[in-house]
N, C-alpha and C. Protein backbone atom coordinates (compact mmCIF):
# COMPACT_ATOMS: atom_id res chain seq x y z
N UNK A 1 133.18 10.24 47.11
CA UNK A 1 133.17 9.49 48.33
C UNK A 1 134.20 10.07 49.29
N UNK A 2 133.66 10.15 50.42
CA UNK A 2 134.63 11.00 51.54
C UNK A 2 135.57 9.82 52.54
N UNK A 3 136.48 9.90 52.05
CA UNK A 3 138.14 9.50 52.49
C UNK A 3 137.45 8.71 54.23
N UNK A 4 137.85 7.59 54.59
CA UNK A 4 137.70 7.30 55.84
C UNK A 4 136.26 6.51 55.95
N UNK A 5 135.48 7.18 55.36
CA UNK A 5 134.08 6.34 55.61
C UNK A 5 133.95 5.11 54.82
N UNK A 6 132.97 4.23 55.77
CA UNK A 6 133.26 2.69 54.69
C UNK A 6 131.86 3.10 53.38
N UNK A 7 132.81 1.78 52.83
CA UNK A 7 132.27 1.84 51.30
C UNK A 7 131.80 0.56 51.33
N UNK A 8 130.79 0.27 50.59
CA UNK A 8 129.81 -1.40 50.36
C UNK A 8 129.38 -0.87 48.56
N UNK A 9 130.05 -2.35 47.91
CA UNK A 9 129.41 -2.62 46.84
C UNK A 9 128.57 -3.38 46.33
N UNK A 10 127.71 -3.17 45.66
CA UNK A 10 127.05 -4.17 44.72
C UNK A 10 127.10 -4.06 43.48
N UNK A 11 127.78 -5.23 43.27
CA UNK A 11 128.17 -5.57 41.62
C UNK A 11 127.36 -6.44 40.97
N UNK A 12 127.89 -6.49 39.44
CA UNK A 12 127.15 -7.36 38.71
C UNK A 12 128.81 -7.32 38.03
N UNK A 13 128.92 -8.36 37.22
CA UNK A 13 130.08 -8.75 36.48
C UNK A 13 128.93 -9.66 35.26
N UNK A 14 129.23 -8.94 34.16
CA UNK A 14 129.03 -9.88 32.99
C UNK A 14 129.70 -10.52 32.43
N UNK A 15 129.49 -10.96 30.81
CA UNK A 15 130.11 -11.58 29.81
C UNK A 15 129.16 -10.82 28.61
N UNK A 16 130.24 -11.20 27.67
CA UNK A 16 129.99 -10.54 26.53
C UNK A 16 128.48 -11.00 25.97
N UNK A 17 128.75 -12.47 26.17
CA UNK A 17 127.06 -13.20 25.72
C UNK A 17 126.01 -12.70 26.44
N UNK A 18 125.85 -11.62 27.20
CA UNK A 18 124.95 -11.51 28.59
C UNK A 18 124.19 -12.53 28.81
N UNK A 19 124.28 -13.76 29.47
CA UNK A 19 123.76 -14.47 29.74
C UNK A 19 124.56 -15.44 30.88
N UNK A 20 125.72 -14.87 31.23
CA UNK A 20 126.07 -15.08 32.47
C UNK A 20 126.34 -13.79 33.12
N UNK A 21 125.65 -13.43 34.47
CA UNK A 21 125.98 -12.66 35.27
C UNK A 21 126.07 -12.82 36.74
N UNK A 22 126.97 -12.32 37.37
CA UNK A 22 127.65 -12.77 39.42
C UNK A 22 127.47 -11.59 39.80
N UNK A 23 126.38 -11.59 40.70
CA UNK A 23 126.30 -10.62 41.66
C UNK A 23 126.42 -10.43 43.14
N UNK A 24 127.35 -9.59 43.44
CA UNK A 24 128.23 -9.56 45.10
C UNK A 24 127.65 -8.32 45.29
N UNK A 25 128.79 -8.57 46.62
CA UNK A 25 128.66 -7.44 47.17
C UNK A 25 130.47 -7.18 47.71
N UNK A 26 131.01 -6.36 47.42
CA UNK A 26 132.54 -6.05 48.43
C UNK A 26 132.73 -4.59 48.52
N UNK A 27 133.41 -4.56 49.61
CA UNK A 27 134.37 -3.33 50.27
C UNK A 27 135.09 -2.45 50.02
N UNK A 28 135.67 -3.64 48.81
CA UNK A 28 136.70 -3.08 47.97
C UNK A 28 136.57 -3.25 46.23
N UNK A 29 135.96 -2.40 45.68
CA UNK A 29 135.70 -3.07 44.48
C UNK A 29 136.92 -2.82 43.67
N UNK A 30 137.90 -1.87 43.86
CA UNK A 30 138.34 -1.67 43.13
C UNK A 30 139.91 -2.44 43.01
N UNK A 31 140.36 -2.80 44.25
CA UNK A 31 140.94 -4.04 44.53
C UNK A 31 140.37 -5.76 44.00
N UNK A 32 139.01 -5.57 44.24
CA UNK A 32 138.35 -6.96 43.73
C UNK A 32 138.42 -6.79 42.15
N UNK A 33 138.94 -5.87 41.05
CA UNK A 33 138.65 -5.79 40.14
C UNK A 33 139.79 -5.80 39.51
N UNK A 34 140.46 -5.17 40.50
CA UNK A 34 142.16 -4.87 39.59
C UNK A 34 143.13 -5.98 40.20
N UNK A 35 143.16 -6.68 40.90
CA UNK A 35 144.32 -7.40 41.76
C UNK A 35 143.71 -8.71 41.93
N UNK A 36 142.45 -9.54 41.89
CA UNK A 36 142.67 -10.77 41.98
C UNK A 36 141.24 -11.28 41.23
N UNK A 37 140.87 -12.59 41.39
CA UNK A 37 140.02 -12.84 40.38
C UNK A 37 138.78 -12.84 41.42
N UNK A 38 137.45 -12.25 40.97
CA UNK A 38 136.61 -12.12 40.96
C UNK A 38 135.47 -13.54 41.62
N UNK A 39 135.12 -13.90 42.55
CA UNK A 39 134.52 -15.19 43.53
C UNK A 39 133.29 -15.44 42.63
N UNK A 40 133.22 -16.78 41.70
CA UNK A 40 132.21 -17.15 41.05
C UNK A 40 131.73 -16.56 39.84
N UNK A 41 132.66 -15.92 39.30
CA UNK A 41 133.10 -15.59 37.40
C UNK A 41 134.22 -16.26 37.21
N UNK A 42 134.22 -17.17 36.82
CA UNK A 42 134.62 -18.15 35.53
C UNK A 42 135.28 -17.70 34.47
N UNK A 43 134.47 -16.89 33.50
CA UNK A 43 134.97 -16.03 32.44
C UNK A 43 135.95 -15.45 32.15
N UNK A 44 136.67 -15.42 31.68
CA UNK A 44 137.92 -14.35 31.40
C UNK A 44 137.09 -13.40 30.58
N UNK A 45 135.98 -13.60 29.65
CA UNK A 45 135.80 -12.11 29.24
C UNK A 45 134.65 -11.59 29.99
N UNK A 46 134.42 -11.78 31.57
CA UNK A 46 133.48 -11.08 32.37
C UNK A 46 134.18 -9.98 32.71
N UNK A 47 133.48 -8.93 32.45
CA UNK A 47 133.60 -7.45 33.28
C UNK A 47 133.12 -7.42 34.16
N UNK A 48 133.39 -5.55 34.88
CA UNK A 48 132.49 -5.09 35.66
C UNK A 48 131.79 -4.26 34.85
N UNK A 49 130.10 -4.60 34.81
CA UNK A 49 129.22 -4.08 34.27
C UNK A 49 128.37 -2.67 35.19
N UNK A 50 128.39 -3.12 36.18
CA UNK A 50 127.26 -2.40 37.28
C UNK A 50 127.98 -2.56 38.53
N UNK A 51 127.37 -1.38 38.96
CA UNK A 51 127.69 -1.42 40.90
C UNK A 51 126.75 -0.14 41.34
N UNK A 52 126.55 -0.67 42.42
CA UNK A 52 126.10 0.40 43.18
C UNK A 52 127.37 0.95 44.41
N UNK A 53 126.96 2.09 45.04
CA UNK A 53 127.46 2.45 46.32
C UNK A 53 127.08 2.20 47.18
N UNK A 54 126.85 1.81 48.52
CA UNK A 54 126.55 2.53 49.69
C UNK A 54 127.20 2.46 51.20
N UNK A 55 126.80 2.95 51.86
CA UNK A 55 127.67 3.36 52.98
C UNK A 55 127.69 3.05 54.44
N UNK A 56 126.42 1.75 54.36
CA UNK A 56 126.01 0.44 55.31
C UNK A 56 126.09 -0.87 54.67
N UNK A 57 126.83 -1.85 55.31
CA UNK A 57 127.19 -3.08 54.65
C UNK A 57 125.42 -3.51 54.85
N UNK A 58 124.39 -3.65 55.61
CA UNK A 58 123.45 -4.10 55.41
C UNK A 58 122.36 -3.73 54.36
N UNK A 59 122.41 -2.41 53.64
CA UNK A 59 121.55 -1.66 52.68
C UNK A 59 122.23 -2.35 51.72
N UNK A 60 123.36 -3.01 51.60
CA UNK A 60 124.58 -3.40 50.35
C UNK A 60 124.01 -5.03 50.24
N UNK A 61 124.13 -5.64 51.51
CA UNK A 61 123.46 -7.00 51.30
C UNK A 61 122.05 -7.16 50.61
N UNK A 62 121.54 -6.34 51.86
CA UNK A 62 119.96 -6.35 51.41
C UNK A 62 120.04 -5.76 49.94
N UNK A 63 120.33 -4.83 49.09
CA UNK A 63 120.48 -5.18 47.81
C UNK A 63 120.27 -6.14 47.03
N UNK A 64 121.73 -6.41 47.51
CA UNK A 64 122.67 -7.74 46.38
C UNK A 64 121.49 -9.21 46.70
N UNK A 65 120.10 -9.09 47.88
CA UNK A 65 119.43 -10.26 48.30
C UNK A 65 118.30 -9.83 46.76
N UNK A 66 118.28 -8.67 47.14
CA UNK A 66 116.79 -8.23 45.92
C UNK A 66 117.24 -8.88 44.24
N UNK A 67 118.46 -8.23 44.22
CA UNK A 67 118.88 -8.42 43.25
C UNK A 67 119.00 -9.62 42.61
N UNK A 68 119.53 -10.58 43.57
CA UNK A 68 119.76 -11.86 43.44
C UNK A 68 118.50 -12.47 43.48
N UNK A 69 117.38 -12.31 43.76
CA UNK A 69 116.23 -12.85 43.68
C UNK A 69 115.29 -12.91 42.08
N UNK A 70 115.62 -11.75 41.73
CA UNK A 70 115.13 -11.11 40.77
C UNK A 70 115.48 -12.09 39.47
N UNK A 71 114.83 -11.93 38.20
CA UNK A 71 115.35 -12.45 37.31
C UNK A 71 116.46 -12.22 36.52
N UNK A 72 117.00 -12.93 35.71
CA UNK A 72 118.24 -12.38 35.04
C UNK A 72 117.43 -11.65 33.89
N UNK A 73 116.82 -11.50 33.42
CA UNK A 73 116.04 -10.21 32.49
C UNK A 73 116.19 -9.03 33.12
N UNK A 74 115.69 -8.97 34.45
CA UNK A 74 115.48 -8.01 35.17
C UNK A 74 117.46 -6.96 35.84
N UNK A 75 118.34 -8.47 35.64
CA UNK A 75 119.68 -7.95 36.03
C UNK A 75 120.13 -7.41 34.44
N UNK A 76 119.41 -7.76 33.23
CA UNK A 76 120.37 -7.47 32.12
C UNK A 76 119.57 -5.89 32.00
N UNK A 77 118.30 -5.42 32.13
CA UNK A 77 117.44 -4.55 31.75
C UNK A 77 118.08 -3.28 32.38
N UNK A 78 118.63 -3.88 34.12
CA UNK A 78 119.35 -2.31 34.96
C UNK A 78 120.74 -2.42 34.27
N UNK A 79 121.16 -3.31 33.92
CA UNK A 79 122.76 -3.01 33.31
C UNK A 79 122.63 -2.00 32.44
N UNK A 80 122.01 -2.55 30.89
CA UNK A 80 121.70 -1.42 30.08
C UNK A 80 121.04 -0.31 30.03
N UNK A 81 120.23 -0.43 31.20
CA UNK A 81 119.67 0.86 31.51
C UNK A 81 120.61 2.12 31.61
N UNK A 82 122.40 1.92 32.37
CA UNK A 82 123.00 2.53 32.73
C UNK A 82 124.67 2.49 31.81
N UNK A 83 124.55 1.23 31.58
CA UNK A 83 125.53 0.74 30.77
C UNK A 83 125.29 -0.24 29.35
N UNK A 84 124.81 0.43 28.44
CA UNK A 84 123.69 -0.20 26.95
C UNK A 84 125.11 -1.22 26.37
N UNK A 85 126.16 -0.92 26.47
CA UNK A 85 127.50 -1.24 25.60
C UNK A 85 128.04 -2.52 26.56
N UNK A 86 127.51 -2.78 27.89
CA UNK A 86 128.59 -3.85 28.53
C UNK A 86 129.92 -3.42 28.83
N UNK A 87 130.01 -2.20 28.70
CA UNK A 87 131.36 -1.91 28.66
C UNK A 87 132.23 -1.93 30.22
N UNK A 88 133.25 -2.26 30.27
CA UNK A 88 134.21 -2.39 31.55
C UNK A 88 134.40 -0.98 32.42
N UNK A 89 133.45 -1.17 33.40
CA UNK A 89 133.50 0.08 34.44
C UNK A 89 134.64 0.21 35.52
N UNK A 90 135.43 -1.15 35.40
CA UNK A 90 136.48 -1.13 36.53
C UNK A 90 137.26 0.41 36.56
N UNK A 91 138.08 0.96 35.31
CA UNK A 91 138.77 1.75 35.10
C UNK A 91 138.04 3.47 35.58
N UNK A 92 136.55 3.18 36.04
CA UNK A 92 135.59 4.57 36.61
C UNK A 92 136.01 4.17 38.35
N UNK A 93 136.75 2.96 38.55
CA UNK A 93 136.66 2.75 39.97
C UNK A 93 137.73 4.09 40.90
N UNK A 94 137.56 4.62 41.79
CA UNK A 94 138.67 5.19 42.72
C UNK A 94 139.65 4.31 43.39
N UNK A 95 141.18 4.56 43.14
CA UNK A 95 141.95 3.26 44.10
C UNK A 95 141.93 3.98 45.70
């Protein structure tokens, strides 16, 4: 990612049970991940499972609208598609 240009996320935050998952969208994910708690995860053992990039806050909404529409089968199927383990992606974030 090139220094200066904005950044838009779309996340997913799990739990270990996969059967709760919060999907946003922020600016800053890597601040939203490391420094304060996470808007509508509950969980203490929710990660960051998934995110996308992109580089218009409206391609980032419109996302996080699809996404959020979609079923939660359909949010656990792209997690593991990319991430099979659940495992905590915060630490792949750039500060």
């Amino acid at each position: 990612m090139m220094q200066g240009e904005p950044h838009y996320f779309v996340y997913i935050f799990g739990d270990q049970t996969h059967e709760n998952v919060e999907i946003g969208v922020a600016g800053d994910l890597y601040k939203l991940t490391h420094t304060q708690a996470v808007p509508g995860v509950e969980s203490k053992t929710a990660r960051l499972v998934y995110y996308e990039h992109y580089s218009a806050e409206s391609d980032a909404l419109h996302r996080q609208e699809q996404l959020t529409r979609d079923s939660l089968d359909h949010a656990i199927y792209l997690i593991e598609s990319v991430n099979p383990n659940w495992l905590d992606l915060s630490d792949t974030l750039d500060n």
